[in-house]
C-alpha atoms as a PDB file:
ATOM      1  CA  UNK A   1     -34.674  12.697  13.317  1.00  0.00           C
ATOM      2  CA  UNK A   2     -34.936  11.197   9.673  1.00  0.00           C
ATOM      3  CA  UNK A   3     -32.910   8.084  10.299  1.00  0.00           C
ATOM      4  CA  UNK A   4     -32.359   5.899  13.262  1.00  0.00           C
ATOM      5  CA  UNK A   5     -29.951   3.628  12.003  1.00  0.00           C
ATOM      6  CA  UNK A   6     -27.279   3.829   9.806  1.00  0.00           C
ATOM      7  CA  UNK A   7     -25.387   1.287   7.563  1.00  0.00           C
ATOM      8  CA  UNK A   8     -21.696   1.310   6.178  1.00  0.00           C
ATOM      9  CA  UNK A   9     -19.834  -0.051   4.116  1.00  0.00           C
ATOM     10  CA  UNK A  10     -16.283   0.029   5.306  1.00  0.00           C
ATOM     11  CA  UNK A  11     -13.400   0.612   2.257  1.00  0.00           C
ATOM     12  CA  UNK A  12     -13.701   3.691   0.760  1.00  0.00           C
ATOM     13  CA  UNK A  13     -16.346   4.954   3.347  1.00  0.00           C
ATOM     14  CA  UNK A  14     -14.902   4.907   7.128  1.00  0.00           C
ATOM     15  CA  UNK A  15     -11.386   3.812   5.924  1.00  0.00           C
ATOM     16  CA  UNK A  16      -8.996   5.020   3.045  1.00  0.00           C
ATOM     17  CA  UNK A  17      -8.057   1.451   2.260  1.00  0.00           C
ATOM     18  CA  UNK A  18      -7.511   1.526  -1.639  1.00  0.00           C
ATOM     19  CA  UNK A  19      -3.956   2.180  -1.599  1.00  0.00           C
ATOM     20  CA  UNK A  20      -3.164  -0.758   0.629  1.00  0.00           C
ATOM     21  CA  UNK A  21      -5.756  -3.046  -1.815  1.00  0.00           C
ATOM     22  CA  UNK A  22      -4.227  -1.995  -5.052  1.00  0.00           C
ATOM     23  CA  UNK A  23      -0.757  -3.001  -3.741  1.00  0.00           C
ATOM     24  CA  UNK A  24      -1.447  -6.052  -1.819  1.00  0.00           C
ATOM     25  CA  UNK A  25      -3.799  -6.710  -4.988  1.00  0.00           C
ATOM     26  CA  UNK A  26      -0.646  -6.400  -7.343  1.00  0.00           C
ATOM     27  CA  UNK A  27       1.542  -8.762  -5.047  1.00  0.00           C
ATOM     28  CA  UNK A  28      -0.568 -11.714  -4.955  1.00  0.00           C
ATOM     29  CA  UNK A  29      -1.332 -11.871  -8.523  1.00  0.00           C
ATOM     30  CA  UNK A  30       2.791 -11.827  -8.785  1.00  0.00           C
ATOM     31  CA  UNK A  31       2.400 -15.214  -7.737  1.00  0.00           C
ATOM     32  CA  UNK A  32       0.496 -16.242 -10.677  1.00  0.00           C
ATOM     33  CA  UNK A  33       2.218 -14.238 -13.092  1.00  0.00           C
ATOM     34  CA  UNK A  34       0.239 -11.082 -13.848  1.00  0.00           C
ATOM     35  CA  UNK A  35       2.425  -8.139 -13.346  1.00  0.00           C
ATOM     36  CA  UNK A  36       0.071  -5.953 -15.625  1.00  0.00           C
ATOM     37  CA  UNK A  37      -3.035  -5.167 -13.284  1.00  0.00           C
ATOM     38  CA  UNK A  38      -3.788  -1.224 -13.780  1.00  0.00           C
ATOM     39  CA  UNK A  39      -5.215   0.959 -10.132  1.00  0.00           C
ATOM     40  CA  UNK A  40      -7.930   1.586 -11.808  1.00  0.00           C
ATOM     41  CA  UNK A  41      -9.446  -2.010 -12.347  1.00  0.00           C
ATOM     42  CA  UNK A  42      -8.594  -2.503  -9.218  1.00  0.00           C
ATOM     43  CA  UNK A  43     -10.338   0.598  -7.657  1.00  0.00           C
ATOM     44  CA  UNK A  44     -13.587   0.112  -9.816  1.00  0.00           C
ATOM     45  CA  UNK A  45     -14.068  -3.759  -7.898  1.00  0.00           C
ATOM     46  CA  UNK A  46     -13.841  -2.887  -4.798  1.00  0.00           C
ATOM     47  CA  UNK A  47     -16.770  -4.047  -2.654  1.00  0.00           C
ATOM     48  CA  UNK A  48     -16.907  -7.245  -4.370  1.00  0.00           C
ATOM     49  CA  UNK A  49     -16.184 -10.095  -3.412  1.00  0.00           C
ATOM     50  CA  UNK A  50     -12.476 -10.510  -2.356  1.00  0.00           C
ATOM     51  CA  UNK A  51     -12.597 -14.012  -5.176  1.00  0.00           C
ATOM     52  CA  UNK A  52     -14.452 -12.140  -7.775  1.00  0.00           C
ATOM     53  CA  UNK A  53     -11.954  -9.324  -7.670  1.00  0.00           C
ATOM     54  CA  UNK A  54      -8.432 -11.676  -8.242  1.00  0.00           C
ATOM     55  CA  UNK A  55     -10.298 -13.567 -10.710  1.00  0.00           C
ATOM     56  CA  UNK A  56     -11.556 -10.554 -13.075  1.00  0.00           C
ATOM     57  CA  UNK A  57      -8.105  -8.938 -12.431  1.00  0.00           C
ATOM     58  CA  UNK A  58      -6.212 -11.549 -12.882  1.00  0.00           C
ATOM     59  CA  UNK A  59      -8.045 -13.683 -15.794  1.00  0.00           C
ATOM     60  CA  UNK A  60      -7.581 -16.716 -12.826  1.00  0.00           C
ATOM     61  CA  UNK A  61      -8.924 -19.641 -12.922  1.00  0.00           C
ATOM     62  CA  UNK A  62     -11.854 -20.291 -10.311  1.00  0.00           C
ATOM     63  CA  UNK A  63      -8.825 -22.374  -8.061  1.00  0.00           C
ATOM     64  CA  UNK A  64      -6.607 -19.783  -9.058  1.00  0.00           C
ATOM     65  CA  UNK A  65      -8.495 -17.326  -7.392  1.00  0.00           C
ATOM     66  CA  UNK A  66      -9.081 -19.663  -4.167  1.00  0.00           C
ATOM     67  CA  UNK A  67      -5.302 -19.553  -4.171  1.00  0.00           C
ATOM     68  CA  UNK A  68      -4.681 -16.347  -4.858  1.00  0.00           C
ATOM     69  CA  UNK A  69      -7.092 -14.714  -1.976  1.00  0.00           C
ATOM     70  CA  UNK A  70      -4.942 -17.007   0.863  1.00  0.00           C
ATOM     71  CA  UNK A  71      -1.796 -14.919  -0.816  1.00  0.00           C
ATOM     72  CA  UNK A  72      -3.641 -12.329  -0.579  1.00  0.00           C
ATOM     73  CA  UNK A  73      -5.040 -12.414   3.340  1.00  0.00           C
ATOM     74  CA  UNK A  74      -1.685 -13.707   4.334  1.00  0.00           C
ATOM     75  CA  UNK A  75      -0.024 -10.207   3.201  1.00  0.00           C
ATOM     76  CA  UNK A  76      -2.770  -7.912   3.830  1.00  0.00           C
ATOM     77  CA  UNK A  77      -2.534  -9.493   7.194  1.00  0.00           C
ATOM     78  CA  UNK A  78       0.969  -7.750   7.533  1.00  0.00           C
ATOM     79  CA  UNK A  79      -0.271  -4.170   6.636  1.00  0.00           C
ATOM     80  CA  UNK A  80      -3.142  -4.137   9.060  1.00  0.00           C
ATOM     81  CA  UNK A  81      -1.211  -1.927  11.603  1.00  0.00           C
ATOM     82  CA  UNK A  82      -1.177   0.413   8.517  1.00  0.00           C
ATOM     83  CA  UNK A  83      -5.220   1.593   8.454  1.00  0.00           C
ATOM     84  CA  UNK A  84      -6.062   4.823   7.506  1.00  0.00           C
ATOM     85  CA  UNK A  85      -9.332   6.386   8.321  1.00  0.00           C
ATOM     86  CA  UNK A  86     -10.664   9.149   6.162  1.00  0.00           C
ATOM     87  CA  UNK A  87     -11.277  12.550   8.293  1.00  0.00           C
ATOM     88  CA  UNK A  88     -13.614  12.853  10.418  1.00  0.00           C
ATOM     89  CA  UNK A  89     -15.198   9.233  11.081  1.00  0.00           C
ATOM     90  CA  UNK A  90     -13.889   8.858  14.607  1.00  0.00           C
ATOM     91  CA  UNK A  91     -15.785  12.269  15.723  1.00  0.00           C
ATOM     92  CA  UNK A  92     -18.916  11.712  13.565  1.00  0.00           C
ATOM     93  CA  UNK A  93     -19.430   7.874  14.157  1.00  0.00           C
ATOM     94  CA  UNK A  94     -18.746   9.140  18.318  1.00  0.00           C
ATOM     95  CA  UNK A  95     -21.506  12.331  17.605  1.00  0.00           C
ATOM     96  CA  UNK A  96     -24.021   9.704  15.990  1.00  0.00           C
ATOM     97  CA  UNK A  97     -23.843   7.451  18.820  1.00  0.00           C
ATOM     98  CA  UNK A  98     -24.643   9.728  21.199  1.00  0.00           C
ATOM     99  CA  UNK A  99     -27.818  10.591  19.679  1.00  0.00           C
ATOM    100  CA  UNK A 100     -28.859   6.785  19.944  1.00  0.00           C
ATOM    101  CA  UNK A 101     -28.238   6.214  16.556  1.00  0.00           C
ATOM    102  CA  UNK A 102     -28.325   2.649  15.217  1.00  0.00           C
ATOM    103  CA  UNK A 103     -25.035   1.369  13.239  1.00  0.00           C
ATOM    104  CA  UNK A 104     -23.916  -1.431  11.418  1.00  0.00           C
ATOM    105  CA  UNK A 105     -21.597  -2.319   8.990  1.00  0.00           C
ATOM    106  CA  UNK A 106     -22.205  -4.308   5.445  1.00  0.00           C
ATOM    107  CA  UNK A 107     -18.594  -5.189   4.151  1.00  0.00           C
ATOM    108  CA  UNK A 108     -17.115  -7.567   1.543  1.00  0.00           C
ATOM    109  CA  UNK A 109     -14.171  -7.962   4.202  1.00  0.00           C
ATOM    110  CA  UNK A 110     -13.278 -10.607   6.109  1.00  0.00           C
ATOM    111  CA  UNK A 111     -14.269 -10.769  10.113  1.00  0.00           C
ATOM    112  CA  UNK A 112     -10.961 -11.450  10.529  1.00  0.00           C
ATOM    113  CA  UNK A 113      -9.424  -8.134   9.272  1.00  0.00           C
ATOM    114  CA  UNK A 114     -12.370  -5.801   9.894  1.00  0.00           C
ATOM    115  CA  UNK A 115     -12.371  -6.298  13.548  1.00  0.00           C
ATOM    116  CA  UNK A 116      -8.356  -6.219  13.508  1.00  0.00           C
ATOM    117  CA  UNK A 117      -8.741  -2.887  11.553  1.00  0.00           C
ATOM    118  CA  UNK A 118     -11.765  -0.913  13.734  1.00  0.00           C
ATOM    119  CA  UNK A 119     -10.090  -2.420  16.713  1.00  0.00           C
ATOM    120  CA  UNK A 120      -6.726  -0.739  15.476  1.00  0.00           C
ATOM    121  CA  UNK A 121      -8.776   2.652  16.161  1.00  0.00           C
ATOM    122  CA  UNK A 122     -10.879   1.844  18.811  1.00  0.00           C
ATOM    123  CA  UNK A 123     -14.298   2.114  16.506  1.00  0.00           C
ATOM    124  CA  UNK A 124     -15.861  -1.511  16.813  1.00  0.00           C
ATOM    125  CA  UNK A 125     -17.491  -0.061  19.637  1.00  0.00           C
ATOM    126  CA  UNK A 126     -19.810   2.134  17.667  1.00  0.00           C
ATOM    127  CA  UNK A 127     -21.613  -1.030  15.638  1.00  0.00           C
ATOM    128  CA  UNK A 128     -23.663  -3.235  16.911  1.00  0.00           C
ATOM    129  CA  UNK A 129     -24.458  -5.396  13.600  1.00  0.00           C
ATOM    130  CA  UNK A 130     -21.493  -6.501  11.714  1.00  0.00           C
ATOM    131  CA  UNK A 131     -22.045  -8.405   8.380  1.00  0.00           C
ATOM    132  CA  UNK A 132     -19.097  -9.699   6.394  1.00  0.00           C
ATOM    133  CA  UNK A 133     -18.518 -11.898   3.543  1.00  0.00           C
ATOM    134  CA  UNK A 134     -18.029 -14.926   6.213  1.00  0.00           C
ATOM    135  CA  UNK A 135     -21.426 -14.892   6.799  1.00  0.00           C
ATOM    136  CA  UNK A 136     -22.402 -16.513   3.309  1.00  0.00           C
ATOM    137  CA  UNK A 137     -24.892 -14.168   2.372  1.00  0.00           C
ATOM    138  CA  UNK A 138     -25.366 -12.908  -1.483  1.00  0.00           C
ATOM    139  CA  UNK A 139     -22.869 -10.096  -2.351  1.00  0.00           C
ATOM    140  CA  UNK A 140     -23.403  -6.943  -2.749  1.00  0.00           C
ATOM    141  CA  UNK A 141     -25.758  -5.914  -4.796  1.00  0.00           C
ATOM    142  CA  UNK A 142     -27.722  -8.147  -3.685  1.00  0.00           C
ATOM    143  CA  UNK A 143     -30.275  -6.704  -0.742  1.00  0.00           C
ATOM    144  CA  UNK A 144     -29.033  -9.590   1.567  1.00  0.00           C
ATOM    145  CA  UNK A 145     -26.361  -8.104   3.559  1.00  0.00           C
ATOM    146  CA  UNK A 146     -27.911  -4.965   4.530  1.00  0.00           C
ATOM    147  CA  UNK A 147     -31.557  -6.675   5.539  1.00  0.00           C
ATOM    148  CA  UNK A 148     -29.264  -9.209   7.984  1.00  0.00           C
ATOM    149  CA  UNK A 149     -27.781  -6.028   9.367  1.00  0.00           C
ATOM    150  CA  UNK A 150     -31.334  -4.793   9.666  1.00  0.00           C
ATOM    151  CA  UNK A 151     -32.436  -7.663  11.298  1.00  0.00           C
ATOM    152  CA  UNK A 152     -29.671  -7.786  13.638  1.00  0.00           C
ATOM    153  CA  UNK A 153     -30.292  -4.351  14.897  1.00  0.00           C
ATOM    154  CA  UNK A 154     -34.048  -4.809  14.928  1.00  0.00           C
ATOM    155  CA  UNK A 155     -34.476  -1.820  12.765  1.00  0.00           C
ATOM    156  CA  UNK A 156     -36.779  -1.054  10.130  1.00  0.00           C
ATOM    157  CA  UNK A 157     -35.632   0.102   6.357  1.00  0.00           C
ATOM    158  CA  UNK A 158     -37.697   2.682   6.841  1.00  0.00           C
ATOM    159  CA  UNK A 159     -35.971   4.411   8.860  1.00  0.00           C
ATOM    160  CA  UNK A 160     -32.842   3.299   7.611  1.00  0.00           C
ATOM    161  CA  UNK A 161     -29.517   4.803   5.432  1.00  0.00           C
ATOM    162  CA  UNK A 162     -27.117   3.164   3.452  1.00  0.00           C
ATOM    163  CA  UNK A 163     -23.947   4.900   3.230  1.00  0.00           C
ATOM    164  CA  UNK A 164     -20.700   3.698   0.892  1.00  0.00           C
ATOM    165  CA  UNK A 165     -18.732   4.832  -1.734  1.00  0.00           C
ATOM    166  CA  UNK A 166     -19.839   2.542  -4.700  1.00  0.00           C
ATOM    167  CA  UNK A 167     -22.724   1.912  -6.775  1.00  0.00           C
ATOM    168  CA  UNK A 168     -22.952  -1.953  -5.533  1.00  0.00           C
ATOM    169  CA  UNK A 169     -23.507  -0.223  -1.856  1.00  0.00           C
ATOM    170  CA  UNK A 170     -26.153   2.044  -3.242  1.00  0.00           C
ATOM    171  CA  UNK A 171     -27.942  -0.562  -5.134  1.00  0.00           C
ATOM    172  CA  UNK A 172     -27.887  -3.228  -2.308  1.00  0.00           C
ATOM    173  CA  UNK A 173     -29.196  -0.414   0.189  1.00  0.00           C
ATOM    174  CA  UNK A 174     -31.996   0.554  -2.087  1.00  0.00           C
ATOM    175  CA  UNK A 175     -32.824  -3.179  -3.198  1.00  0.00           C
ATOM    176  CA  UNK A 176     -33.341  -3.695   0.799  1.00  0.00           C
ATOM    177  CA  UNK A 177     -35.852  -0.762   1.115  1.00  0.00           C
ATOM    178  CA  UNK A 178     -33.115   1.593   2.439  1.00  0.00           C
ATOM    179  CA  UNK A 179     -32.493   5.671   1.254  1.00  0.00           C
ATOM    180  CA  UNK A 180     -28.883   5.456   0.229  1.00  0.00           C
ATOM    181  CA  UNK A 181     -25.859   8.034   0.942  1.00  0.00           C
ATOM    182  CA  UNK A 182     -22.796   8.469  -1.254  1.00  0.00           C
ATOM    183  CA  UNK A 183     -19.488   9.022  -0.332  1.00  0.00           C
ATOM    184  CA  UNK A 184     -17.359  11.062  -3.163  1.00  0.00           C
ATOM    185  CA  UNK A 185     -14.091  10.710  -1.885  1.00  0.00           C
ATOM    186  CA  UNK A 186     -14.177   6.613  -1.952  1.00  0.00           C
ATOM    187  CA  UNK A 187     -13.640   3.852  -5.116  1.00  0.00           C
ATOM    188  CA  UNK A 188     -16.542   5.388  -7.427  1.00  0.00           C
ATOM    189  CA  UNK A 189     -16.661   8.384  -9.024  1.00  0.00           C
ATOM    190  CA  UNK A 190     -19.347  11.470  -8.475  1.00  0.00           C
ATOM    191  CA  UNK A 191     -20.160  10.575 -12.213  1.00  0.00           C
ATOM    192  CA  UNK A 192     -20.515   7.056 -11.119  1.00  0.00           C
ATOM    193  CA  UNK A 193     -22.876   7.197  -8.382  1.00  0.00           C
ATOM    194  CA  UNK A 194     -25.075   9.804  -9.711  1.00  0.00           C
ATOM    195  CA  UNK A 195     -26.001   6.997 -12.152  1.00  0.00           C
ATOM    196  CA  UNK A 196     -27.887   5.091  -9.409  1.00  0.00           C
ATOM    197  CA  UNK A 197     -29.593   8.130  -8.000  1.00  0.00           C
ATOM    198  CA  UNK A 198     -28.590   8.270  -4.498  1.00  0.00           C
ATOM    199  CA  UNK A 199     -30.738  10.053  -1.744  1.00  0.00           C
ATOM    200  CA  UNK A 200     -28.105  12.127  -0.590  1.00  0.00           C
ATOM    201  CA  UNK A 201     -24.758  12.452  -1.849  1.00  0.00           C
ATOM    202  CA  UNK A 202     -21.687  13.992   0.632  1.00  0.00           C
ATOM    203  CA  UNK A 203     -18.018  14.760   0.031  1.00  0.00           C
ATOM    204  CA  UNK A 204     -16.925  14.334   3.648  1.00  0.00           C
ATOM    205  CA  UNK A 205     -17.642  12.118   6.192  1.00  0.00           C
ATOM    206  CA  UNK A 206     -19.106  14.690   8.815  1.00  0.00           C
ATOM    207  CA  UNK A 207     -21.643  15.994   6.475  1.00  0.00           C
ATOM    208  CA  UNK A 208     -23.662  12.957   7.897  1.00  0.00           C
ATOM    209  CA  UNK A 209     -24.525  14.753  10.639  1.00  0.00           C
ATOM    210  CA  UNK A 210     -26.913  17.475   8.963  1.00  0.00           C
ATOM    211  CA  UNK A 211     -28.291  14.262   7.274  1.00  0.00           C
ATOM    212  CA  UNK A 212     -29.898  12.360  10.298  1.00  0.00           C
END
C-alpha cells in the first residue's frame, strides 16, 4: 500500500457543491447591491476562505464581508437538505475504509454545515480528523490545515495524499510534505492544476482506489 491516510478537501472533491455556492453566493451579495457577480469568479475562489470570497466578489468592505457571510450561512443553511455528492464517493470512501485507510478532511467550510452535509449522507463516519475554518488555522495554501489533520490522525506525510479539486488544495498538501491528487471534475480546471504538478491526477472519484 502507497498511502495510509488520505486527506480531502470537501467542495468540488466528495460533494458537487458549486451550483448551490454560486447561487447562495449571488443572493447575499443582493443585499449589498452587487447583482453583477459572474460563475466563474465565483468557481475560481472556492476553497478560500468563506470572507475572502464575498469580499473579492463583491469589492466589500472588510465589515461588509463580516456581514455578508451571516447572509450568507443563514441561506446556505436552508439548502443543506439539497447536497449532492459526485459519483462514486459513498462506495470508494466505504472500499478505503475497509482497507484501514486513514481519512480526514481539510475544508474552508464551516463545522456547522460540513457535519450537517456528510451527516445528510451518512459519510462522517468515514473521517476521523476533521479540520475546518473554525479551527483558526492559516487558510489554504498555507500547510497548516492539512499537518493538524495529520496530527490528529497520528499519521505521517509520508505516507500521506492530498486529494481536492483546486490548486490551493494541492499547494497546501505539498507545502505539508504530502503527494497531492487532483480531482478534474471540481472548481479548477485540468489546465489549472497541471500548473502545480500534482502526483496523480484522476477524473473520477473511484480511480482512488488503483492509487493507494
Amino acid at each position: 500500500m502507497k498511502f495510509d491516510t488520505i486527506i480531502f478537501d470537501y467542495d468540488g472533491t466528495l460533494a458537487d457543491t458549486a451550483p448551490l455556492i454560486v447561487h447562495v453566493t449571488k443572493e447575499a451579495l443582493k443585499h449589498f447591491g452587487v447583482n453583477n457577480v459572474s460563475e466563474e469568479l465565483v468557481r475560481s475562489n472556492i476553497g478560500l476562505p468563506l470572507v475572502d470570497c464575498l469580499r473579492l466578489e463583491g469589492n466589500l468592505s472588510n465589515e461588509q464581508a463580516e456581514e455578508a457571510v451571516v447572509v450568507y450561512r443563514r441561506i446556505f443553511a436552508e439548502a443543506l437538505d439539497n447536497t449532492v455528492y459526485f459519483p462514486g464517493v459513498a462506495a470508494t470512501l466505504a472500499f478505503l475504509h475497509s482497507k484501514g485507510i486513514r481519512m480526514g478532511i481539510a475544508t474552508s467550510r464551516s463545522t456547522g454545515s460540513l457535519h450537517a452535509m456528510l451527516d445528510s449522507h451518512n459519510l462522517r463516519q468515514y473521517f476521523t480528523a476533521i479540520v475546518t475554518v473554525d479551527d483558526n488555522l492559516a487558510a489554504k495554501p498555507a500547510p497548516d490545515m492539512a499537518l493538524e489533520v495529520l496530527r490528529q490522525l497520528g499519521s505521517s506525510a509520508d505516507t500521506a495524499l492530498m486529494v481536492g479539486d483546486t490548486t490551493f488544495d494541492l499547494e497546501m498538501g505539498r507545502r505539508a510534505g504530502c503527494r497531492t491528487c487532483g480531482v478534474t471534475y471540481g472548481n479548477h480546471s485540468r489546465t489549472r492544476l497541471l500548473e502545480v504538478s500534482p502526483d496523480y491526477l484522476i477524473d473520477t472519484f473511484n480511480e482512488l482506489e488503483g492509487i493507494v
